[in-house]
PDB file of N, CA and C in Angstrom:
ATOM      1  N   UNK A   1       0.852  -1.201   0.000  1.00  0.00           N
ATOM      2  CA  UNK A   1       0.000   0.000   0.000  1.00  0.00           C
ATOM      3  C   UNK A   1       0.881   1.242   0.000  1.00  0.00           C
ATOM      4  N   UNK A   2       2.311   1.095   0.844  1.00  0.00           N
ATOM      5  CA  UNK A   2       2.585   2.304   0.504  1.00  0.00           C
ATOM      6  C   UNK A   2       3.495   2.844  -0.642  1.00  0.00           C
ATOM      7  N   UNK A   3       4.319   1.985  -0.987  1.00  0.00           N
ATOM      8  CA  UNK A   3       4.154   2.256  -2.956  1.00  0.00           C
ATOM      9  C   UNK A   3       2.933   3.309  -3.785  1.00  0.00           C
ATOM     10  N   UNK A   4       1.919   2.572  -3.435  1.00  0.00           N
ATOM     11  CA  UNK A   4       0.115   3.100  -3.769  1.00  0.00           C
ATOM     12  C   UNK A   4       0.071   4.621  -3.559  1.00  0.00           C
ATOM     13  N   UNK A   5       0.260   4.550  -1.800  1.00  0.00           N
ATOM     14  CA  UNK A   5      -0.007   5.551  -1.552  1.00  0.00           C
ATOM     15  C   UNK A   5       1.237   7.328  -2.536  1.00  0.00           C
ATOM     16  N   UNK A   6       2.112   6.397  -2.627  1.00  0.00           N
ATOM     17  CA  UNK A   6       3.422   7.067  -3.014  1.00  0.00           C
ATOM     18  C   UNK A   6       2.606   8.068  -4.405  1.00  0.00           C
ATOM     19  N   UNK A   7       2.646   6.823  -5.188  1.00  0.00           N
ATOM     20  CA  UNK A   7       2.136   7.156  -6.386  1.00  0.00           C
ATOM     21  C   UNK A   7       0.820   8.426  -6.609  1.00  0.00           C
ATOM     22  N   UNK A   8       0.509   8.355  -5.202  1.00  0.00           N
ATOM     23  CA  UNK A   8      -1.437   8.960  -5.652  1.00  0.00           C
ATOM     24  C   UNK A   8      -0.603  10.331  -4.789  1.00  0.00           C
ATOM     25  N   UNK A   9       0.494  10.327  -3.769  1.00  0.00           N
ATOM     26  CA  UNK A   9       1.048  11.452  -3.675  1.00  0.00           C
ATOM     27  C   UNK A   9       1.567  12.953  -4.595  1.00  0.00           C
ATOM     28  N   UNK A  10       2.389  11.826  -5.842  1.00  0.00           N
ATOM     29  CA  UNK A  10       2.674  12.507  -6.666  1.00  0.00           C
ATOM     30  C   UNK A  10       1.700  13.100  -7.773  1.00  0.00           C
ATOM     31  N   UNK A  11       0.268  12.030  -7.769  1.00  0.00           N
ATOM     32  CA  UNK A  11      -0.261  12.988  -8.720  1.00  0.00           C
ATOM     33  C   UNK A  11       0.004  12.902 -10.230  1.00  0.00           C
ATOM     34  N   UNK A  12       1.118  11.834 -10.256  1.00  0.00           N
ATOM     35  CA  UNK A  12       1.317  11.533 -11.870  1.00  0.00           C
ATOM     36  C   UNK A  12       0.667   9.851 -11.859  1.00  0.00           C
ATOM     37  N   UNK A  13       0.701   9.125 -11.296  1.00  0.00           N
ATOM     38  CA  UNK A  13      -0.047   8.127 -11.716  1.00  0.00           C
ATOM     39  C   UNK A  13      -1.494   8.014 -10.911  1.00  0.00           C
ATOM     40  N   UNK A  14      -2.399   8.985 -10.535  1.00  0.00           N
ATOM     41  CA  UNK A  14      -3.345   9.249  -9.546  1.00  0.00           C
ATOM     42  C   UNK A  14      -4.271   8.554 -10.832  1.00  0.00           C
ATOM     43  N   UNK A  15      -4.280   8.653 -12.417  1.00  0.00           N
ATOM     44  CA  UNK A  15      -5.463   7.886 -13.229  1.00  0.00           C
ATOM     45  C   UNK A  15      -5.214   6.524 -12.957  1.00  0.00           C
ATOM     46  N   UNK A  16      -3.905   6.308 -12.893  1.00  0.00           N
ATOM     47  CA  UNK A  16      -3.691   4.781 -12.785  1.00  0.00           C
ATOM     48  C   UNK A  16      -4.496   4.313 -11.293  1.00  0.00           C
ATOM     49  N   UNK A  17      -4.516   5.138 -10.257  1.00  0.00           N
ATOM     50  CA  UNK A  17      -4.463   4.756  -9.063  1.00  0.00           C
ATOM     51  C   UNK A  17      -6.461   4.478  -9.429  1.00  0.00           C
ATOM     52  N   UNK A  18      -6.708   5.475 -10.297  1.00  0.00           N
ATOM     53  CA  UNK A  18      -8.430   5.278 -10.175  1.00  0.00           C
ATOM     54  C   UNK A  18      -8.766   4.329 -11.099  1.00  0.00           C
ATOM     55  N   UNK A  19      -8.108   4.157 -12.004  1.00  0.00           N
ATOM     56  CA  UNK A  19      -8.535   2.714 -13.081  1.00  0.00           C
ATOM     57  C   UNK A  19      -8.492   1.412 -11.824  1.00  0.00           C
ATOM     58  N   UNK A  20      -7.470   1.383 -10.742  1.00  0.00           N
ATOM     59  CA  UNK A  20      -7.622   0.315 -10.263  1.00  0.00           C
ATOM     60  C   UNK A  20      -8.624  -0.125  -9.488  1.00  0.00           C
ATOM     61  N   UNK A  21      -8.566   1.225  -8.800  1.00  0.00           N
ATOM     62  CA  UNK A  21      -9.813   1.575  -7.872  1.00  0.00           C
ATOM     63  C   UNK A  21     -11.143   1.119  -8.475  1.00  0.00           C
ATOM     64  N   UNK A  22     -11.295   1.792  -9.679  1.00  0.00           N
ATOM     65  CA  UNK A  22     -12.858   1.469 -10.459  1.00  0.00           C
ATOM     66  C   UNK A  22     -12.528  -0.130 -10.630  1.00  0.00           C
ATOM     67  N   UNK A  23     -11.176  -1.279 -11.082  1.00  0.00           N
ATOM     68  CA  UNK A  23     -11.452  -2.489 -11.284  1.00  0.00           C
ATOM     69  C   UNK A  23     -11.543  -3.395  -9.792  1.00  0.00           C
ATOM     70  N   UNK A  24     -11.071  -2.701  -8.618  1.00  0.00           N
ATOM     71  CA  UNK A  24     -11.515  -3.298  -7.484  1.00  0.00           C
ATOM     72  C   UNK A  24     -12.993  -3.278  -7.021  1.00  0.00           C
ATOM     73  N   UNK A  25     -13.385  -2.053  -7.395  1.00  0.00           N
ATOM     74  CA  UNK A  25     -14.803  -1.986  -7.263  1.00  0.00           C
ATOM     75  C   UNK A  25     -15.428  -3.031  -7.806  1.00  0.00           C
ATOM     76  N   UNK A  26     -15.157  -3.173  -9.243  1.00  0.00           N
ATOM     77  CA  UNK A  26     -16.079  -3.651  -9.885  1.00  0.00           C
ATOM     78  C   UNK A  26     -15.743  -5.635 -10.093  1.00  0.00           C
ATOM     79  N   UNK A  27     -14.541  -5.510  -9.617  1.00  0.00           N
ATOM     80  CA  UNK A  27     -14.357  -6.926  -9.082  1.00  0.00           C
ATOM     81  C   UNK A  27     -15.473  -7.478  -8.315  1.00  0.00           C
ATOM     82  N   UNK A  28     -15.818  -8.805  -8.280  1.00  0.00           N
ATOM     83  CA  UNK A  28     -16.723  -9.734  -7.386  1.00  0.00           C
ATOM     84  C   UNK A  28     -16.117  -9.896  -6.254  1.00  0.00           C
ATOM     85  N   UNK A  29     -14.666  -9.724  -5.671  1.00  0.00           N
ATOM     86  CA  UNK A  29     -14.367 -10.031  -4.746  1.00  0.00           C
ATOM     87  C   UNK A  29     -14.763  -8.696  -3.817  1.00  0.00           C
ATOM     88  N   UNK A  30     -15.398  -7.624  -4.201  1.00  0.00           N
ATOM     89  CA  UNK A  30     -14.904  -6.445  -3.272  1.00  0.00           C
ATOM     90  C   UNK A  30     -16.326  -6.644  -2.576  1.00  0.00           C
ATOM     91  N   UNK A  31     -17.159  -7.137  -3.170  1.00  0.00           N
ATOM     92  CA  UNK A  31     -18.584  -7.679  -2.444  1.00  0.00           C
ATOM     93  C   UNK A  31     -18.204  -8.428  -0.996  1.00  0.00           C
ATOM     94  N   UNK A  32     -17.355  -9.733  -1.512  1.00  0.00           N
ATOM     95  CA  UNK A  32     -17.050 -10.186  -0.518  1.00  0.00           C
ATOM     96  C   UNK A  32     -16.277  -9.799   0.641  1.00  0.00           C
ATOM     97  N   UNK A  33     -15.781  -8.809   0.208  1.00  0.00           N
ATOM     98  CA  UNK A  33     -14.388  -8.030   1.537  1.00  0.00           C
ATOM     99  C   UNK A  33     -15.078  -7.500   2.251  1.00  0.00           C
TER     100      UNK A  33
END
């Protein structure tokens, strides 16, 4: 996570950080978590 967090610090990979975000969402597992 804190790699993650690193990244969404800088603000240059913050789309990357929300593409994942939107595929965790939309994963079946995030139901289950």
């Amino acid at each position: 996570v804190g790699a993650s967090w690193a990244g969404w610090r800088e603000g240059r990979d913050w789309i990357m950080v929300r593409r994942r975000w939107r595929d965790l969402k939309a994963s079946p597992k995030w139901e289950d978590a």
